[in-house]
N, C-alpha and C. Protein backbone atom coordinates (compact mmCIF):
# COMPACT_ATOMS: atom_id res chain seq x y z
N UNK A 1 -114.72 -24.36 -91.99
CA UNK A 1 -114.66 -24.34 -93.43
C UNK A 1 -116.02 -24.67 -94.00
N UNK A 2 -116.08 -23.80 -95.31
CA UNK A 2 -117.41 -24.48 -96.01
C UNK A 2 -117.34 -25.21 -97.09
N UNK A 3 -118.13 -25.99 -97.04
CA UNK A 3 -118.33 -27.21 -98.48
C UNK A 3 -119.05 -26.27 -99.54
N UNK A 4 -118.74 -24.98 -99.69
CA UNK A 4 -119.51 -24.76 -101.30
C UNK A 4 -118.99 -24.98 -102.08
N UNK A 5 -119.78 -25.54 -103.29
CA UNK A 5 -119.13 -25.62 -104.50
C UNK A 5 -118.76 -24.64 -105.32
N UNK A 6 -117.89 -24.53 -106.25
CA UNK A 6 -117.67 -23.42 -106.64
C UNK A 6 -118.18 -23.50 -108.32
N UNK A 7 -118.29 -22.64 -109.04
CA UNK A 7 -118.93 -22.68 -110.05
C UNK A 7 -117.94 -22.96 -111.09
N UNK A 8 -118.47 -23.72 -112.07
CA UNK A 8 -117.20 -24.04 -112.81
C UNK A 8 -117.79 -23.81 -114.28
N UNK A 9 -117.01 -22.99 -115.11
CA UNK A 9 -117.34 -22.56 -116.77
C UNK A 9 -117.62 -23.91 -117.68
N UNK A 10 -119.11 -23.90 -118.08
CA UNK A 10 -119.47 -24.78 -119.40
C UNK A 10 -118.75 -24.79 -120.55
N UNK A 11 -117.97 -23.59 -120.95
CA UNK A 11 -117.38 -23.94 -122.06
C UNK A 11 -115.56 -23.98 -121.79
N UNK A 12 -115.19 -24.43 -122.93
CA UNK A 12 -113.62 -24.55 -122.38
C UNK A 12 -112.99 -22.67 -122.12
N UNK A 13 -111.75 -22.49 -121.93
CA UNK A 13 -111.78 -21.20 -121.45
C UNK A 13 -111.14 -20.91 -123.01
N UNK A 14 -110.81 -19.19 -123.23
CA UNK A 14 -110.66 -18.70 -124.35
C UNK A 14 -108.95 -18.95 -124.70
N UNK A 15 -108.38 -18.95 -125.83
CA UNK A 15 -106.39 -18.57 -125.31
C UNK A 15 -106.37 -17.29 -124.60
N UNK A 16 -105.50 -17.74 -123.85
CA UNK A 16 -104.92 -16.62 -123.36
C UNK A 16 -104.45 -15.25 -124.72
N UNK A 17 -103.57 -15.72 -125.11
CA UNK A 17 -103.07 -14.72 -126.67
C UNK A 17 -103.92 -15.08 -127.49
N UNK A 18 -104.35 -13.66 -127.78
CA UNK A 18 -104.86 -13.27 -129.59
C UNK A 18 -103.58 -13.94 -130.60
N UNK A 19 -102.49 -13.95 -130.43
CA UNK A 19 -101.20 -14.60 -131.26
C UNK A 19 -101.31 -15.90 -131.00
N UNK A 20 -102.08 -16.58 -130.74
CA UNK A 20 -101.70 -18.27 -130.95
C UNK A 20 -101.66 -18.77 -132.00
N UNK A 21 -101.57 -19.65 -132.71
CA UNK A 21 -101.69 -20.12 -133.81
C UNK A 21 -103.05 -20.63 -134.20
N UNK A 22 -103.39 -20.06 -135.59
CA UNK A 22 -104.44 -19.90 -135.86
C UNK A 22 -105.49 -18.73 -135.63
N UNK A 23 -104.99 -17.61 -134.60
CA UNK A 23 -105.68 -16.61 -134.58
C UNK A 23 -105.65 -15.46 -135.86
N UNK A 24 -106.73 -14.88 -136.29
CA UNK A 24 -107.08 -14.17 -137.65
C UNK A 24 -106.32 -13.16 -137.12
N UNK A 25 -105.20 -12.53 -138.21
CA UNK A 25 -104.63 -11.63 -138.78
C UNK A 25 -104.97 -11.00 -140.15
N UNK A 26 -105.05 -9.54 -140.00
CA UNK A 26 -105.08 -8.88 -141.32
C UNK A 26 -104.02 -9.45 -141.97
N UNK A 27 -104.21 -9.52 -143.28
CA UNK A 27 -103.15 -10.36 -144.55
C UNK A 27 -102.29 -9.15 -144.79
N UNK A 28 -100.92 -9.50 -144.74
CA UNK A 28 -99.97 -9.21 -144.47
C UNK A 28 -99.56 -8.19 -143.82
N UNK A 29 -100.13 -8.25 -142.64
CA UNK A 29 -99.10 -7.05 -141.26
C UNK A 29 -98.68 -7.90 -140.52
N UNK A 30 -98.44 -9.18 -140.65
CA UNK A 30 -97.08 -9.95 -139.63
C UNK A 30 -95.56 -9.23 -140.06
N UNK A 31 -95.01 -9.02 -139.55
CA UNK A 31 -93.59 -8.66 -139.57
C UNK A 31 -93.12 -7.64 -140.76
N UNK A 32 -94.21 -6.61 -140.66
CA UNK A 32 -94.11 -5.57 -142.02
C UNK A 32 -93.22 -4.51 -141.09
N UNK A 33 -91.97 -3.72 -141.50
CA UNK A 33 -91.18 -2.29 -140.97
C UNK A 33 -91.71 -1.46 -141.91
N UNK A 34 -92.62 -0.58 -141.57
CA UNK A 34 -93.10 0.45 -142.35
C UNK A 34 -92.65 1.70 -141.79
N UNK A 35 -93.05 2.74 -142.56
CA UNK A 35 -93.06 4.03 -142.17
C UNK A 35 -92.69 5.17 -141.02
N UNK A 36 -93.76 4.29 -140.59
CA UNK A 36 -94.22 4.63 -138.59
C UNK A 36 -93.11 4.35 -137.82
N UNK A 37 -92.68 3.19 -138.05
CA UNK A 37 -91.79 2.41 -137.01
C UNK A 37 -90.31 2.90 -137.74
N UNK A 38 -90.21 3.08 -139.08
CA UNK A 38 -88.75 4.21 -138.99
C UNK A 38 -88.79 4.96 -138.22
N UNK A 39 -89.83 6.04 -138.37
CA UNK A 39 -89.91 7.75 -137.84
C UNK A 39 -89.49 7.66 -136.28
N UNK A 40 -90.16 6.59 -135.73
CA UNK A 40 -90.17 6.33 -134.25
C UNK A 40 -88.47 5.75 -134.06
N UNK A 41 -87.87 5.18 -134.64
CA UNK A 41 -86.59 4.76 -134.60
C UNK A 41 -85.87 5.62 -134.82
N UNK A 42 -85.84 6.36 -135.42
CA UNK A 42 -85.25 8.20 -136.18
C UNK A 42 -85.49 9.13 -134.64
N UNK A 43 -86.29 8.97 -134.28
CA UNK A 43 -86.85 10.31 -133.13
C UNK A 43 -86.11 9.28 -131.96
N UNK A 44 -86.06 8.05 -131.62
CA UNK A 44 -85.30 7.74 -130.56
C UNK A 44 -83.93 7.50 -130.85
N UNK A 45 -83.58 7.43 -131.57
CA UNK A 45 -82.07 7.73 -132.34
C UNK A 45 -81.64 8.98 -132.10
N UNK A 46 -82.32 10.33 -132.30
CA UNK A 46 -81.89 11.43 -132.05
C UNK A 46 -82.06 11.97 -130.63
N UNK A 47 -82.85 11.11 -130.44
CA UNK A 47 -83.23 11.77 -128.78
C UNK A 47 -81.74 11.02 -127.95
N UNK A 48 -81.71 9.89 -128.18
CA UNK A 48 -80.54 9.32 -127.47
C UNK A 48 -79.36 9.96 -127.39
N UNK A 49 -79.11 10.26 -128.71
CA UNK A 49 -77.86 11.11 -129.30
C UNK A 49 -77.68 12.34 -128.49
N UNK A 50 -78.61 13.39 -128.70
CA UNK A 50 -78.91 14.79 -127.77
C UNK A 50 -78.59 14.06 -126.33
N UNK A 51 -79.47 13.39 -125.89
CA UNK A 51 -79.29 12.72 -124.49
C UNK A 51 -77.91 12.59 -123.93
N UNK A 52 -77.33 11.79 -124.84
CA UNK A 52 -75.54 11.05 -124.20
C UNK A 52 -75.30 13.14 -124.27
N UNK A 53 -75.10 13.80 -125.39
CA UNK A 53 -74.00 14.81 -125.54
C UNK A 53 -74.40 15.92 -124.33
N UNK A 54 -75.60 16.08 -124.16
CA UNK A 54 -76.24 16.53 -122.64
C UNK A 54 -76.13 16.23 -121.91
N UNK A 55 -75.83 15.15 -121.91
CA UNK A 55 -75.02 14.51 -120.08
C UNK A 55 -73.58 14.58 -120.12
N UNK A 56 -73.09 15.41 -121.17
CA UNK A 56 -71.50 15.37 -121.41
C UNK A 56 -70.31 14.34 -122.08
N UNK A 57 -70.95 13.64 -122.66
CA UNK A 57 -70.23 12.50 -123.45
C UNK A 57 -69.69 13.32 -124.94
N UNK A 58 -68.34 12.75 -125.01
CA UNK A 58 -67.98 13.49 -126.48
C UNK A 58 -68.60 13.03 -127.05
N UNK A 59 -68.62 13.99 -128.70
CA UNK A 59 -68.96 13.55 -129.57
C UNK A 59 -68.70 12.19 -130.37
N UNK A 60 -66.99 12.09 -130.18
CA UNK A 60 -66.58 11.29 -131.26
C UNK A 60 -67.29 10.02 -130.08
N UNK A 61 -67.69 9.86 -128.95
CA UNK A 61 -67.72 8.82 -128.01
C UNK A 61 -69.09 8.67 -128.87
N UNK A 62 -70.39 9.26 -128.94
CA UNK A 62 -71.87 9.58 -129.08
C UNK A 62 -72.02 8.77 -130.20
N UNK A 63 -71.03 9.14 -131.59
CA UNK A 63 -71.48 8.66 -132.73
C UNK A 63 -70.83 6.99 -132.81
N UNK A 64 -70.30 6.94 -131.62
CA UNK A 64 -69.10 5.65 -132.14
C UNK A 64 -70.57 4.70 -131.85
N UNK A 65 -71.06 5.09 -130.24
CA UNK A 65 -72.47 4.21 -129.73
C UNK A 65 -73.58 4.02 -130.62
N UNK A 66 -74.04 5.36 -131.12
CA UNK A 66 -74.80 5.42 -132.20
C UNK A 66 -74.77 4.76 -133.44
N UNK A 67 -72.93 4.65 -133.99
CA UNK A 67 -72.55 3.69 -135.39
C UNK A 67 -73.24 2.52 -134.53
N UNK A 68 -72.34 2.30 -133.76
CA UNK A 68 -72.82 0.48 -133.29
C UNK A 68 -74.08 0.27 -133.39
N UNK A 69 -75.10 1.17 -132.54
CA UNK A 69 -76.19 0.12 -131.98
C UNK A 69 -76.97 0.74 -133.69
N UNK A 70 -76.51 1.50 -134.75
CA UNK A 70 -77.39 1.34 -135.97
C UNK A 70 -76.90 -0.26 -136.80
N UNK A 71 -75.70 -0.55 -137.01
CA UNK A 71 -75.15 -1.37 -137.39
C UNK A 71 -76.02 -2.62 -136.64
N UNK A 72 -76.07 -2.94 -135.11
CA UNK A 72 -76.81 -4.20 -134.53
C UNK A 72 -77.95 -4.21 -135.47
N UNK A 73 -79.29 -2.52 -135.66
CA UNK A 73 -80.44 -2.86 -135.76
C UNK A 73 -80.51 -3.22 -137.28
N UNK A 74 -79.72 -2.91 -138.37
CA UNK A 74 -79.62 -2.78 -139.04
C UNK A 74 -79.34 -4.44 -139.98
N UNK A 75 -78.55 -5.20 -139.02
CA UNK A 75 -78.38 -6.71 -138.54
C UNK A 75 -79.30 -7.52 -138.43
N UNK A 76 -79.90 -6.91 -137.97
CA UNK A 76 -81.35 -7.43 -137.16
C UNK A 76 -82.48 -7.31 -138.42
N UNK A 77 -82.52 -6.25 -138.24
CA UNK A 77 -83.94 -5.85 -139.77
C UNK A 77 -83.51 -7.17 -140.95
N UNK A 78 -82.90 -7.21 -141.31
CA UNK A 78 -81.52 -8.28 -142.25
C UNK A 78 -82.00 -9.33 -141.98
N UNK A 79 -81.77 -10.01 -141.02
CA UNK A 79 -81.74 -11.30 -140.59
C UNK A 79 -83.41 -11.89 -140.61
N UNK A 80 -84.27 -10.59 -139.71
CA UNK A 80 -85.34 -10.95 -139.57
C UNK A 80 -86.22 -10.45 -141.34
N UNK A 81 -85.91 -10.19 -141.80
CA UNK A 81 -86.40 -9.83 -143.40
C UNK A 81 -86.09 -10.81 -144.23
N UNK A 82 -85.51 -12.08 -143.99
CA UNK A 82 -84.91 -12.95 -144.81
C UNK A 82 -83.37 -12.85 -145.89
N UNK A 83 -82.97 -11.67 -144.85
CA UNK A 83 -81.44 -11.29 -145.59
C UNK A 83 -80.01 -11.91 -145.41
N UNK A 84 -80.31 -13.37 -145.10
CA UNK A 84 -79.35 -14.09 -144.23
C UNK A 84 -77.72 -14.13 -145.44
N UNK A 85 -78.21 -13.86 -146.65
CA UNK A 85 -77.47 -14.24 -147.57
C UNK A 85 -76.64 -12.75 -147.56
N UNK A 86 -77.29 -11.81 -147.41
CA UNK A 86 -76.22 -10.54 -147.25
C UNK A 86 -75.52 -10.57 -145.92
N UNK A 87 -76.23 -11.02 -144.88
CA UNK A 87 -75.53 -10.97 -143.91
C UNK A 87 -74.20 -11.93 -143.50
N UNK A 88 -73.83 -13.15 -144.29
CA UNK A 88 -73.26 -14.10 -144.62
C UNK A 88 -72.29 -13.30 -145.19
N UNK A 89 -72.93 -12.67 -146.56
CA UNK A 89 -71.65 -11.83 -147.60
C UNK A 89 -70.68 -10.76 -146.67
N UNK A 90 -71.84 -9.89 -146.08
CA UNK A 90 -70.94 -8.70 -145.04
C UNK A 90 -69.92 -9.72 -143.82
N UNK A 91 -70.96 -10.88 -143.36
CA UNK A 91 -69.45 -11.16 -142.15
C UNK A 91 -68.60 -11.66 -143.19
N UNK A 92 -68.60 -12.25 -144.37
CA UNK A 92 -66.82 -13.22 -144.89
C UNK A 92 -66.32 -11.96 -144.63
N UNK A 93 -67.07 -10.77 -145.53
CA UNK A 93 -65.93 -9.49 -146.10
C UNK A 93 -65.16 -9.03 -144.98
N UNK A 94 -65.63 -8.89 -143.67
CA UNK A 94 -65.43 -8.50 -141.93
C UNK A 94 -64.75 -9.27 -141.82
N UNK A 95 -64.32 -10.62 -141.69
CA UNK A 95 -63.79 -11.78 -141.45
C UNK A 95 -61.95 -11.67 -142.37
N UNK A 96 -62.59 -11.48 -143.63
CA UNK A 96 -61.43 -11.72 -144.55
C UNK A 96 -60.59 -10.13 -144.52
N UNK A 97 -61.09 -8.90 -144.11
CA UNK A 97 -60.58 -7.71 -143.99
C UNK A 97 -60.29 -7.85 -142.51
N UNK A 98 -59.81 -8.57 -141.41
CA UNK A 98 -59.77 -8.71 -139.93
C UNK A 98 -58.30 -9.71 -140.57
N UNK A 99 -58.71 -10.22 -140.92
CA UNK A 99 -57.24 -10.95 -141.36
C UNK A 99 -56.02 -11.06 -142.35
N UNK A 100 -56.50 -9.94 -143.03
CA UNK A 100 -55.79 -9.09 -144.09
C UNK A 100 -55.77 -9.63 -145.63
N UNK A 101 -56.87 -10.55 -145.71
CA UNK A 101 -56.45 -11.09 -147.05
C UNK A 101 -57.46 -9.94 -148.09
């Protein structure tokens, strides 16, 4: 074995993530859904759709998957947008129409 030393960095090392806290962001593109990121949600939405009915899945099966997983993202956009108060309103109404009042 050899005793070399190994070289060791003078300054502290960098973060790992550009996202740490305190790293410079353009003013306001944290958590913006624009444009882009519909179109791209639209084109994998339809591609999925074509996909299931091309591998032979009914229709009424295609749109039932499709209602759902729009309904999850749709949940989601909501929640993460600060929509907690609609999403509150939609589950009572789900809640209170599940139990017939």
């Amino acid at each position: 074995m050899s005793d070399l030393a190994l070289p060791r960095p003078a300054d502290p090392p960098a973060p790992a993530c550009t996202c740490a806290p305190g790293a410079a962001e353009p003013p306001g593109s944290a958590g913006r859904f624009g444009p882009t990121h519909a179109l791209i949600l639209l084109i994998v939405f339809l591609g999925l759709g074509c996909g299931l009915f091309l591998a032979g899945t009914e229709l009424q099966t295609v749109f039932t998957l499709l209602g759902g997983l729009g309904a999850i993202g749709a949940a989601t956009l909501a929640a993460a947008g600060g929509g907690r108060r609609l999403i509150t309103i939609l589950a009572e109404a789900a809640v209170r129409s599940g139990a017939g009042k």
